[in-house]
Every structure is written in C-alpha cells, then in structure tokens.
Protein backbone atom coordinates (compact mmCIF):
# COMPACT_ATOMS: atom_id res chain seq x y z
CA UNK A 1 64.61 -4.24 -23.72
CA UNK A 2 67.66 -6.30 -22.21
CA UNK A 3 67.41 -7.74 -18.94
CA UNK A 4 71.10 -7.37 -16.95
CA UNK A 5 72.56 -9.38 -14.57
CA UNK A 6 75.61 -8.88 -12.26
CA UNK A 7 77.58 -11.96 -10.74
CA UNK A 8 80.94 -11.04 -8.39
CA UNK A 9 83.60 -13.66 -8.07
CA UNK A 10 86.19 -13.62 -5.21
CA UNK A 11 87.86 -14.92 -2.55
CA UNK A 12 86.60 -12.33 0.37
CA UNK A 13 88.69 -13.22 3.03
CA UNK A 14 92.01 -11.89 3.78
CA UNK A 15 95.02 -11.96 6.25
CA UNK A 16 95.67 -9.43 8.80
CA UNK A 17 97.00 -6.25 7.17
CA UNK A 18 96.07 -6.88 3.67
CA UNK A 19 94.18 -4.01 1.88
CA UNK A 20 93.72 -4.98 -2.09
CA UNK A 21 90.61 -7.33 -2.82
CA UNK A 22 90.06 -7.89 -6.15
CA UNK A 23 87.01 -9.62 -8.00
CA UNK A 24 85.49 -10.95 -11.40
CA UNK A 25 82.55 -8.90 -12.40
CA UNK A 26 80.65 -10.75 -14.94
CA UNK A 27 77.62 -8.76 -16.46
CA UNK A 28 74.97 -10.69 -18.36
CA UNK A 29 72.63 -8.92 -20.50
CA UNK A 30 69.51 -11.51 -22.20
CA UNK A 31 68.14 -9.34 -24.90
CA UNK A 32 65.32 -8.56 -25.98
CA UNK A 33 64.71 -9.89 -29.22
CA UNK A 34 66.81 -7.28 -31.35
CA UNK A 35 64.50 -4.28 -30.91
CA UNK A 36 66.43 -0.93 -30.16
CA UNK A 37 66.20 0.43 -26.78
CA UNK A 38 63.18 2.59 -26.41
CA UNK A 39 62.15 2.55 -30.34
CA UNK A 40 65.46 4.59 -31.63
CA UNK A 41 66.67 3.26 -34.19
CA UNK A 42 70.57 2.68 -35.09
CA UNK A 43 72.90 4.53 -36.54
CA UNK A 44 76.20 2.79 -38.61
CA UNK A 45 78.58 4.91 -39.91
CA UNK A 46 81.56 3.27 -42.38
CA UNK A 47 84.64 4.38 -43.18
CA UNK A 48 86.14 3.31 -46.27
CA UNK A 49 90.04 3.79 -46.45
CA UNK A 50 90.38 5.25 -49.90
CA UNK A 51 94.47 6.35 -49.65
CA UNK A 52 96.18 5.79 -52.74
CA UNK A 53 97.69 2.39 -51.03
CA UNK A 54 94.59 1.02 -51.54
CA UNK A 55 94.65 0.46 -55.25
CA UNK A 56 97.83 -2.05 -55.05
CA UNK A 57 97.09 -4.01 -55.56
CA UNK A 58 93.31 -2.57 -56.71
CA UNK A 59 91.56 -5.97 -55.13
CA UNK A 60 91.66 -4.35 -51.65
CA UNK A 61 89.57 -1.51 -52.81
CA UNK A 62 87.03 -3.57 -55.19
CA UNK A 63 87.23 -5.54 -52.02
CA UNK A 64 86.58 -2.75 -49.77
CA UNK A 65 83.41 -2.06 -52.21
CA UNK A 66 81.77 -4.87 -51.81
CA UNK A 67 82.12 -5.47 -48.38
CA UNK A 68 80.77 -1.78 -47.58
CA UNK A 69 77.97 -2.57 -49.72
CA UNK A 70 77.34 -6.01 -47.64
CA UNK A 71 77.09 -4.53 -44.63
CA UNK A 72 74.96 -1.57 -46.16
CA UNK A 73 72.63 -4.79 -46.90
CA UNK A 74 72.66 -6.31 -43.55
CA UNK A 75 71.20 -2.36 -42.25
CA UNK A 76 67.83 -3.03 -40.87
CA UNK A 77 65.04 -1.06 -42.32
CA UNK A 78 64.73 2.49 -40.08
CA UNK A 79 68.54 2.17 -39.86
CA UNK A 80 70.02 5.84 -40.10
CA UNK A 81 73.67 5.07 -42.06
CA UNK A 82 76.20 7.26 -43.66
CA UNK A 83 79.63 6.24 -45.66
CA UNK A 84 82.85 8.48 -45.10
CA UNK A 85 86.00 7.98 -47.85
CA UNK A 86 88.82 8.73 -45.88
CA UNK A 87 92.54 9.66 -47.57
CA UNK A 88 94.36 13.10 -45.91
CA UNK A 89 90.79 14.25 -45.19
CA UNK A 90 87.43 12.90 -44.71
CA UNK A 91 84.83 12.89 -47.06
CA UNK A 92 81.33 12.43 -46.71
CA UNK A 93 80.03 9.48 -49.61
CA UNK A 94 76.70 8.95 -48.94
CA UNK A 95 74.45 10.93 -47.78
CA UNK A 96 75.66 13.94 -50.66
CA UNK A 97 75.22 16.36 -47.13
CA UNK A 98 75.77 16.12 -43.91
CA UNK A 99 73.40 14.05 -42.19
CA UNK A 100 72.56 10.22 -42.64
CA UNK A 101 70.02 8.68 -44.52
CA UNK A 102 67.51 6.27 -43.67
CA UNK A 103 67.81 2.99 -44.51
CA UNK A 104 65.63 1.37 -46.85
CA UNK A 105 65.53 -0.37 -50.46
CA UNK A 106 65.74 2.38 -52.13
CA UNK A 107 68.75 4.31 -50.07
CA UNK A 108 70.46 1.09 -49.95
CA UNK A 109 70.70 1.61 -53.63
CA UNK A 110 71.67 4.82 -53.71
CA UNK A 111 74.31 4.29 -51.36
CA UNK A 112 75.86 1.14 -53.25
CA UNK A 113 76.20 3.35 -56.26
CA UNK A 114 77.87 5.70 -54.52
CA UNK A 115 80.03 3.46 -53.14
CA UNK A 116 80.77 2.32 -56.49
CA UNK A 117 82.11 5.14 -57.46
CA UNK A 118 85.18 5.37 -54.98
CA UNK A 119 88.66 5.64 -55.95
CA UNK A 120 92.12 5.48 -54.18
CA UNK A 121 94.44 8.16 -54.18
CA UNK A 122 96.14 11.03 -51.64
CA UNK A 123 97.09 10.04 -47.90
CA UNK A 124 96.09 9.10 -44.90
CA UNK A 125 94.92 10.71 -41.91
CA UNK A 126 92.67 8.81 -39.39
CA UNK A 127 91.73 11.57 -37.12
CA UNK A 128 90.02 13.45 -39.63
CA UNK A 129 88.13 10.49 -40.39
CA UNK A 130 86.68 10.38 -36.79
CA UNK A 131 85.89 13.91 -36.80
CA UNK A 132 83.63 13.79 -39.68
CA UNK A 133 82.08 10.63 -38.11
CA UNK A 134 81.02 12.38 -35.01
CA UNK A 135 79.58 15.47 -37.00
CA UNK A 136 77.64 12.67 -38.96
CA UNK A 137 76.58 10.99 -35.50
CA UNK A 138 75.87 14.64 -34.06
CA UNK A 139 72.86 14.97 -36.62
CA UNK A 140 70.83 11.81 -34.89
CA UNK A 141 69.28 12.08 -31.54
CA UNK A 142 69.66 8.88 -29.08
CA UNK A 143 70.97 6.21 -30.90
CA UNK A 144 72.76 3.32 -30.87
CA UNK A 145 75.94 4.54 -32.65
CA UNK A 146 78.47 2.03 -34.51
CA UNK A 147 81.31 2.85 -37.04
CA UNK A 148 83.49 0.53 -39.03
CA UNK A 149 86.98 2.20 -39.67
CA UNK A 150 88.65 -0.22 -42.34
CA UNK A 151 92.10 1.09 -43.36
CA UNK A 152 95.20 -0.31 -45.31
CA UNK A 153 98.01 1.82 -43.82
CA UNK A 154 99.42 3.98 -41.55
CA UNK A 155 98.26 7.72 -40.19
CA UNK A 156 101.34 9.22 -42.07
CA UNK A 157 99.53 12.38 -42.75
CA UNK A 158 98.61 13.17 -39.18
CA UNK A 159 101.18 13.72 -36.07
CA UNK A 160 100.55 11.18 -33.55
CA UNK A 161 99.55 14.14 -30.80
CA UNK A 162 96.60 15.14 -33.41
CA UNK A 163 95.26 11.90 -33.52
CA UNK A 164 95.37 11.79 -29.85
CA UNK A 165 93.68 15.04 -29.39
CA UNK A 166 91.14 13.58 -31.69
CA UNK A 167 90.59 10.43 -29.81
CA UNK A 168 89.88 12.39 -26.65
CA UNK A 169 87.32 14.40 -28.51
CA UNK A 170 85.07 11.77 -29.99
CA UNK A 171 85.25 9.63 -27.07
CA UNK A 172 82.25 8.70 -25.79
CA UNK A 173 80.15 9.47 -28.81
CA UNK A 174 80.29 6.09 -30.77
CA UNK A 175 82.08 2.86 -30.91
CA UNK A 176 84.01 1.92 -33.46
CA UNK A 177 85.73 -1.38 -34.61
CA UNK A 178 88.89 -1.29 -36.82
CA UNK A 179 90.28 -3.22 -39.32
CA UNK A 180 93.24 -3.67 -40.91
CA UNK A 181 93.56 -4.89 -44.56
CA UNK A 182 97.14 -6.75 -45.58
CA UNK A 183 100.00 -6.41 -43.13
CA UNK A 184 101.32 -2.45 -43.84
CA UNK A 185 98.97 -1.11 -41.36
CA UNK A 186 100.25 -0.60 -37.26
CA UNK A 187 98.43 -2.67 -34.92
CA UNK A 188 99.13 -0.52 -31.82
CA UNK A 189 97.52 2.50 -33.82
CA UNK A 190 94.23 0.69 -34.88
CA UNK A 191 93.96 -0.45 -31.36
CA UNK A 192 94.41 3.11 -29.73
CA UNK A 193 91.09 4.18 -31.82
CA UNK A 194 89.51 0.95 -30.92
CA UNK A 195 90.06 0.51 -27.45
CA UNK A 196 88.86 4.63 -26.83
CA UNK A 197 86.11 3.66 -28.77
CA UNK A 198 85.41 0.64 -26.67
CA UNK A 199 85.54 -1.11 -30.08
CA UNK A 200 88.08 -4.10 -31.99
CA UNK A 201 90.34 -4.65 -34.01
CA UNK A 202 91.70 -7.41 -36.25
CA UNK A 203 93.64 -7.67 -39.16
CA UNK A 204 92.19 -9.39 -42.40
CA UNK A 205 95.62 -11.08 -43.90
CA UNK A 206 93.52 -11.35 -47.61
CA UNK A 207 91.19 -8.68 -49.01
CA UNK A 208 88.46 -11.82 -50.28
CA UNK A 209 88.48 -11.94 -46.42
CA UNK A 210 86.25 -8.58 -46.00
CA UNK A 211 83.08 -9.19 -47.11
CA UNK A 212 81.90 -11.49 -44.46
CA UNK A 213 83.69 -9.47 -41.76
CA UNK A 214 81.91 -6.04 -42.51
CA UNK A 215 78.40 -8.48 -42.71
CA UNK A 216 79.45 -9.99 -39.41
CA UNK A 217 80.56 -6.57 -37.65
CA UNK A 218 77.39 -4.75 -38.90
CA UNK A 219 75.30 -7.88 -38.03
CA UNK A 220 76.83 -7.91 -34.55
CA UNK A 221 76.08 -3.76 -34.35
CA UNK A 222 72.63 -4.68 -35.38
CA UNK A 223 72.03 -7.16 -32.21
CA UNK A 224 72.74 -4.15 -29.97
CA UNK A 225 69.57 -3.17 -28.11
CA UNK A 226 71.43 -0.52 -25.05
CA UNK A 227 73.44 2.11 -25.73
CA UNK A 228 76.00 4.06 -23.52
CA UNK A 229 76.14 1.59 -20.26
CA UNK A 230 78.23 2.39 -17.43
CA UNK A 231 79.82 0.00 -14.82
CA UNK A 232 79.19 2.38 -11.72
CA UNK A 233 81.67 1.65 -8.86
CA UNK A 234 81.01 2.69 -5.10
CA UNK A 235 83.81 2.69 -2.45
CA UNK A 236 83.00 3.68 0.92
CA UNK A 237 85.41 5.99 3.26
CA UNK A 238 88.91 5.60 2.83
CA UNK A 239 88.67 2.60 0.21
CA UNK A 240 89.52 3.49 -3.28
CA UNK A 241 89.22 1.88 -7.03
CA UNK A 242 92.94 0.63 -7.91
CA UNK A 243 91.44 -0.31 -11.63
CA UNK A 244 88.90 -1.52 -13.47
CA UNK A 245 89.75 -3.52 -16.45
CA UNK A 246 87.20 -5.44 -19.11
CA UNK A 247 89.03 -8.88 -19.47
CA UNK A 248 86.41 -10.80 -21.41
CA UNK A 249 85.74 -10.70 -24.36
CA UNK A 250 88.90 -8.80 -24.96
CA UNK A 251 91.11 -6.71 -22.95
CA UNK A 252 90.44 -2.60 -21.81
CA UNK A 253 91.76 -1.01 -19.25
CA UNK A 254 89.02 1.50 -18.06
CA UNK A 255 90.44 2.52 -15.16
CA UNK A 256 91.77 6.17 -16.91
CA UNK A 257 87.49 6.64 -18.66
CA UNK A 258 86.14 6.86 -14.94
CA UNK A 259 83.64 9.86 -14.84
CA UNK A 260 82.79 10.72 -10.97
CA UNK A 261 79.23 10.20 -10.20
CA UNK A 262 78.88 11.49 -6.65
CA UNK A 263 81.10 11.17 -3.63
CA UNK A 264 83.16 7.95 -3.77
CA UNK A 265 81.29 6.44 -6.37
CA UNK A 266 82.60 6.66 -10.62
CA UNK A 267 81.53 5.31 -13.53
CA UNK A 268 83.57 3.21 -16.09
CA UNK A 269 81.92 3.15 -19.72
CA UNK A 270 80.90 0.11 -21.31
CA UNK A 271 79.73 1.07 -24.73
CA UNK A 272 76.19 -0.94 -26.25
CA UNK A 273 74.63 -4.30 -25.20
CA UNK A 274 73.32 -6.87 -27.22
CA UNK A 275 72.92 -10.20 -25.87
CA UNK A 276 76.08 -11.23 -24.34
CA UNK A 277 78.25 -11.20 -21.59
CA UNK A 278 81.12 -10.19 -19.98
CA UNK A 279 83.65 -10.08 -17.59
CA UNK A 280 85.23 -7.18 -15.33
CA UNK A 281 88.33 -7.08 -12.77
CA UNK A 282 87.70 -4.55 -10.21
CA UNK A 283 90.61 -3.77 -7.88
CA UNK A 284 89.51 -1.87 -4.48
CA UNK A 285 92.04 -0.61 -1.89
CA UNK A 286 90.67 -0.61 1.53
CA UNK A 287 92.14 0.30 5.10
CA UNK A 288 93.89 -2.44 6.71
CA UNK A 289 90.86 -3.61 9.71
CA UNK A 290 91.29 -6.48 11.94
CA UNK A 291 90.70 -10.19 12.55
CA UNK A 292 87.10 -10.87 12.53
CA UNK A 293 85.84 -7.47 10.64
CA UNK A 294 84.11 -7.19 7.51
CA UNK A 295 82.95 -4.25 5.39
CA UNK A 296 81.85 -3.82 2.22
CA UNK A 297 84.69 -2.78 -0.25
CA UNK A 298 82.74 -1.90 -3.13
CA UNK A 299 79.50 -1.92 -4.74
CA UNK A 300 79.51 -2.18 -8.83
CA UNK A 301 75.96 -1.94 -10.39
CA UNK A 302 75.35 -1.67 -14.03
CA UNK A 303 73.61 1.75 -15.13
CA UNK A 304 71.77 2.86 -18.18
CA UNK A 305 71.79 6.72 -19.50
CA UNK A 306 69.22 8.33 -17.46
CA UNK A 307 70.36 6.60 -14.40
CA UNK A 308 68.11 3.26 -14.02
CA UNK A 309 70.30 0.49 -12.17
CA UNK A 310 69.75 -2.44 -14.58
CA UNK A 311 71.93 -4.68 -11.98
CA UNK A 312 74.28 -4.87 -9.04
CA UNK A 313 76.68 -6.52 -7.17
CA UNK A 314 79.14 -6.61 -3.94
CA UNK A 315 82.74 -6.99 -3.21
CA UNK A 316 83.25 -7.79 -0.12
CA UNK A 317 86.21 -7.93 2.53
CA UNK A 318 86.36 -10.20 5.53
CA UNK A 319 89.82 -10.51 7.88
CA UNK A 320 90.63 -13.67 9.22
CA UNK A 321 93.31 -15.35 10.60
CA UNK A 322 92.29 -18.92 8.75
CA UNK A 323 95.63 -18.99 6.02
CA UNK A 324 93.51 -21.95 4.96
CA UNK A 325 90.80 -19.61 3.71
CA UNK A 326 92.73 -15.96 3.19
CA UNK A 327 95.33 -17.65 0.76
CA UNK A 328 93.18 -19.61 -1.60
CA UNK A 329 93.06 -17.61 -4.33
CA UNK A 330 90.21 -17.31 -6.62
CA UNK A 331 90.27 -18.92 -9.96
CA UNK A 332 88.74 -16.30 -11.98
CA UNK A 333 91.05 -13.57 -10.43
CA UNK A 334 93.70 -16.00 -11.19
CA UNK A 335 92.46 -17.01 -14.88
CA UNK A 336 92.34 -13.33 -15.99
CA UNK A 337 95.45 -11.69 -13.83
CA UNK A 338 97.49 -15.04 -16.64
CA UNK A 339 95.30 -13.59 -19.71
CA UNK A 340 96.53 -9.89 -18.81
CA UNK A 341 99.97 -11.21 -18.26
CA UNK A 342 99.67 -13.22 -21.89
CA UNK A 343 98.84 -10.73 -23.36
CA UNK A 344 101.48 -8.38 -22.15
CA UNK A 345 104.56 -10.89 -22.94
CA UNK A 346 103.17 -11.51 -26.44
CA UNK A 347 103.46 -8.25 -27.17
CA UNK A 348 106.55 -7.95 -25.42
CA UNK A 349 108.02 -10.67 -27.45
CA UNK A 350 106.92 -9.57 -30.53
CA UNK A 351 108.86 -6.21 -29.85
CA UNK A 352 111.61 -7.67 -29.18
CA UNK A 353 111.81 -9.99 -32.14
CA UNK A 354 111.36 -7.04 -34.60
CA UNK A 355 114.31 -5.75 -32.57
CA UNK A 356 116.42 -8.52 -33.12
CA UNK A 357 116.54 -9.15 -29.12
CA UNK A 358 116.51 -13.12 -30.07
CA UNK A 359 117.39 -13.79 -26.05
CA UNK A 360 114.28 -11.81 -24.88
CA UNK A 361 112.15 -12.89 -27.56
CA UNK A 362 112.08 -16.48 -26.92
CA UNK A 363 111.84 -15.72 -23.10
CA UNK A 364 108.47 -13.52 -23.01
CA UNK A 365 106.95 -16.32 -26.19
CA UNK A 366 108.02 -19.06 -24.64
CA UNK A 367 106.10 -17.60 -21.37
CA UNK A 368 102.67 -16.84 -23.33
CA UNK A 369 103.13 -20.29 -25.03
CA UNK A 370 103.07 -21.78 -21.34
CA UNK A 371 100.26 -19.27 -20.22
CA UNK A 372 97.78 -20.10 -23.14
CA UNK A 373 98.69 -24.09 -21.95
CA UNK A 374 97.74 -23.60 -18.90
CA UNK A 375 94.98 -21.26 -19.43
CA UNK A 376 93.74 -23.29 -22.30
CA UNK A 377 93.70 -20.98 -24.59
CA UNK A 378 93.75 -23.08 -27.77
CA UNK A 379 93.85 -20.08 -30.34
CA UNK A 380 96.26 -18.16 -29.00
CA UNK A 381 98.50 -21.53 -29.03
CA UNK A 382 97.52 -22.07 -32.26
CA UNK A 383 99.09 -18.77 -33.53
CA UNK A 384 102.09 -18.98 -30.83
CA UNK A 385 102.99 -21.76 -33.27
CA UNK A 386 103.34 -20.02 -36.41
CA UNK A 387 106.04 -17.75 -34.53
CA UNK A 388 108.06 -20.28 -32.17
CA UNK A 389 108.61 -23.59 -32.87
CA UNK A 390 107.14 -25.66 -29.60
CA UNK A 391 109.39 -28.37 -27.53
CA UNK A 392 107.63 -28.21 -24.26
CA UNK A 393 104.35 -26.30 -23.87
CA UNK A 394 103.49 -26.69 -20.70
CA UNK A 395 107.47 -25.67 -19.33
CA UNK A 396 107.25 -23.00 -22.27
CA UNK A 397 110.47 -24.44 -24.29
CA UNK A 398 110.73 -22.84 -27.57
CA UNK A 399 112.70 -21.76 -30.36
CA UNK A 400 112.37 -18.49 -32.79
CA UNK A 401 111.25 -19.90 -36.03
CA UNK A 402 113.90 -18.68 -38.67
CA UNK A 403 111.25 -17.26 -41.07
CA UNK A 404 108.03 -15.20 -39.49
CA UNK A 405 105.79 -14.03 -42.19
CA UNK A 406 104.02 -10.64 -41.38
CA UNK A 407 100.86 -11.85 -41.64
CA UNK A 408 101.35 -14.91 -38.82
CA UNK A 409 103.17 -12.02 -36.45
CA UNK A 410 100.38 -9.29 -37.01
CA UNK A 411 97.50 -11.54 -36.34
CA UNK A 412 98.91 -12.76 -33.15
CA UNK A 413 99.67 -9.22 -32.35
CA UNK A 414 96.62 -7.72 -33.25
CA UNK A 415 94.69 -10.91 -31.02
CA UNK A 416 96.67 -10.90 -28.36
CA UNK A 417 94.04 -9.01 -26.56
CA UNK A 418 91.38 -11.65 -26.87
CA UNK A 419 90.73 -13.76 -24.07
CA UNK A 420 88.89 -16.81 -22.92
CA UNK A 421 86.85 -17.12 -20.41
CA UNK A 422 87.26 -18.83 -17.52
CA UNK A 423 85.47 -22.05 -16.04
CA UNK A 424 83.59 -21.24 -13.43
CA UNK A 425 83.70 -21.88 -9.06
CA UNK A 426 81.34 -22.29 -6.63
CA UNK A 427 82.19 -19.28 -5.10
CA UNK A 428 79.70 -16.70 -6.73
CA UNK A 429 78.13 -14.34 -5.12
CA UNK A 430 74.62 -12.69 -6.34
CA UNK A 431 73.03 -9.67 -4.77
C-alpha cells in the first residue's frame, strides 16, 4: 500500500484588504512495491482505432497490432483486460462477450490472435468507444481501471454534443490516455477525453513509434497501486475555493469535477497512484481581516475511497502590514501561474498561425519562447524552435518560420500541457 504525503507552498502573509491566497500542493505517494491496493487486481481496457483511415497507409494498423499485443504482454498475471475495435461503433475484440478476461499465458494468446485478426474500414465515432469501455469496466468490482484510446482521426461520425454527453457519463469510472497516430487527428478533441478522464495525450508523428508507447503506458498503468483519490478541500465560513488546478505533471483544471463532501468542504478527483508525485494550485477566497490576524484559509488532505485521510495539509493567511513580507511572492505560485500562462499563449499562437494572424502569432510564440527561458523549460524550447525561428530568447524575439510541418506544430500543441517542475524554497510548510 502507498504511503502519501502532503507539502503546501506559499507565501502566507498578505496586505491589508487582500482576500486571494494561493498555494502549491505537492502530494507524494512512495509505493508500495507494485502490489494493487487491497489485493484487486487491475483492469486495462484498449481501444484499437480500426476506421478505414487506418489502413493508409496499412503500417499504422499492423502498427497498431503489435503495439496492442505489447502491452497485452506487459499485463501482469491476475490482470483482468479486454480489447475494443472502434470505427462508427464499438466492438468488443477480446473477450468474444462482454466481460474481461483474466490475464495469463494462455489468454494472452488468445487475445493476440484476436487482435490479429483486425481490419480497417467504416468511421469513426469516439463516444461509442467509451461507452462500451465502461460496460466492460462495469463487469469488475474495485479495480484499478486504465484504458488506452489510440485513434488516427477525427470523431466525424459523432456530433460534438454526443461526445460530450458521453464524456460526462463515463467520468469517473476509468482513466484513459489518448493517442494520436500521424497528424490527421484533433488535438483539442483527444485532450477533452483525456483530461475528463484524468488521463494524456500525445501524438506519435510515426506509426514504428507505437510499440514502445503502448508498453510504456500499460507499464506505467501497471505501477498504479490506489485507485480513485480525491484532493479534499476545506474552507471555513465565508472563504471559498476560487480553483483547483493539477499543474505538475501536466495541466487540469479540476476546479468544474468538485463533488461536495459536507459543509464547506469538496473534493477534486485525482484518478490512481503509483509512485510519484505531484503538484496542485489551490486558490481560496477569504474575507478581508485585519493587520495582525490569521486564520486558516483552507485545509487540503488527500483521501482514499472509503474515506481514510492518507495525508494533509494547511493554507494559511496572515495580515500584515510588513510590504517586505506580504509582497514577496512565492516561487512555486510564481513557477506554475508562467507554466499555465505558457501553455495558454502556445496554444494561442498556434491558433492564430493556422489562421494566418502572422502579427498575433509571433506575439503569443515569441511570449512562450521567453516563458520556457525563464522557466527553464528546455523541451518546450526545444519544440518552440521547430515553429519560430529564435533571435532573442530571453526578450522572446522571433520570427514565423516560413514552412511548419504538421507534425512539429501538433506535437508542440498536443505538449503544451506538460510542465516542469519547479525548484524548490525554504518556505514549506508540513502538517
């Protein structure tokens, strides 16, 4: 079982009349040797896109193949699994019924034959996909639920408000990462599944590429150890949450998922735990008090289904009159308030240099280019530079290359989300 712990970062002190306080959240979780919570075992659901896209040219769906048949490999024994062909509707591979099978040598082999067997044609329709995962999910009890959703395309055979209604309706019963194969697939649709699923996304440019990402995403899945955490968040009277927002490893605004708990207190989900870690921004809005007073503005602890507290924390807010102490700001806040804002004018830019908005363009990528400087984000410069050519970093000078290939712009696009973490202060507080 994982031991959790909670860490707050922030500056507590404030000026007369101020009423946001805002503070770093970083949760810890040491596992526990890669032994499921409580003795369930996993469940891993894939979803192979199998649209008629998908056989040009055919090496994205022999690809397809044989990475759903590596990451059927990397299932540990005990493993309940299922594969789903998706096109216009959803399609249940392997098991032949609805259910999942257990995983073993023997159904490992099964299942690889089956997958074998796959070909591309009709449409594609997402939602449906996620429907039949959650009946799937729905036959196993307690478990650590995972799906990979790999497509090639867009959800042309599904209206946008389907998919939505969809979303809201499997929420909460799995996570799911996405990928995207080749460069005719939407970003901002992959990450609407992924971010209500509490899952990724990422584009893989080459289909050679998928293999070792399905082994690495199914590897990662198998590391999980708790299931269905929640980041519970208590105000007291009159003090309310502004937002909550993961901002490390990636970034998901969770502010929308709270579930009330009791009076003034909500919970934000997390999705599983492995060992890892990660960071939080909570925003709190309190009543304006004065010079001298403190209170407690919130208290975030770290819950597991059930109820048990596996950690906790304080955010605190103290009014002073010191501008020495109530304007130094602190550097986590600050690190992750620049990775929301580079993420924002990347996308930003990339919008409006599909537009043809050249002016605006180089504005918001010349601002991320000086925002991953300063933040040093080295990737994110890294792929600024296939899209901008660089005169000043650190001012943000830039020009619009002349010639963006689709592959450079989508996997900026699609990582623009993924942050890194900040160094950290002295000013921690543990409770």
């Amino acid at each position: 079982m994982s031991e959790f712990s909670v860490e707050v970062y922030q500056n507590e002190y404030l000026p007369q009349g101020a009423t946001e306080v805002n503070a770093i959240v970083t949760v810890t979780s040491s596992g526990g040797g890669g032994a499921p919570a409580g003795g369930a075992p996993a469940a891993e659901v894939i979803i192979v896109d199998c649209s008629g896209s998908m056989d040009h040219p055919r090496a994205k769906l022999i690809a397809a193949k044989q990475a759903t048949n590596a990451a059927i490999d990397t299932l540990r024994d005990g493993v309940a699994f299922a594969v789903i062909s998706g096109t216009d509707i959803a399609q249940l591979v392997y098991p032949k019924r609805l259910g999942m099978a257990t995983a073993s040598s023997s159904s490992r082999a099964e299942a690889k034959k089956a997958v074998d067997k796959l070909r591309a044609d009709r449409g594609t329709a997402m939602g449906e996909w996620l429907l039949l995962a959650k009946q799937v999910f729905a036959t196993q009890a307690g478990q650590l639920r995972h799906a990979i959703l790999l497509t090639d395309g867009k959800n042309v055979h599904e209206k946008a408000s389907k998919l939505d209604r969809i979303l809201n309706s499997v929420s909460g019963q799995f996570v799911c990462d996405c990928r995207g194969v080749g460069t005719d697939w939407e970003v901002k649709e992959l990450r609407r599944i992924s971010e209500t699923l509490l899952g990724s996304v990422d584009i893989v440019a080459e289909p050679e590429g998928l293999e070792a990402d399905f082994r690495a995403m199914t590897t990662a899945a198998m590391g999980k150890e708790v299931a269905d955490v929640a980041l519970r968040v208590w105000t007291p009277q009159g003090a309310r949450v502004k937002f909550v927002k993961q901002v490390e490893p990636s970034l998901v605004d969770l502010t929308g998922r709270r579930a009330e708990n009791a009076p003034r207190s909500g919970d934000y989900p997390t999705g599983a735990w492995g060992t890892e870690s990660r960071d939080y921004h909570v925003c709190v809005q309190v009543p304006a008090a004065g010079i001298g007073d403190k209170m407690l503005a919130a208290r975030v602890s770290l819950v597991a289904p059930g109820g048990e507290v596996l950690g906790k924390g304080q955010v605190l807010a103290i009014w002073t009159d010191d501008t020495a102490l109530s304007t130094k700001i602190s550097p986590e806040v600050a690190h992750y308030t620049g990775q929301a804002e580079l993420a924002e004018v990347i996308e930003e830019g990339l919008e409006a240099q599909r537009k043809g908005n050249v002016e605006t363009a180089t504005a918001k990528l010349g601002r991320a280019v000086a925002l991953a400087t300063e933040s040093g984000h080295e990737d994110t410069a890294k792929l600024l530079a296939k899209v901008v050519d660089i005169e000043d970093p650190v001012r943000g000078t830039v020009r619009l290359k002349r010639s963006v290939s689709a592959v450079d712009a989508m996997t900026l696009e699609s990582r623009s989300q993924v942050t890194k973490r900040v160094g950290r202060s002295d000013s921690a507080e543990e409770d």
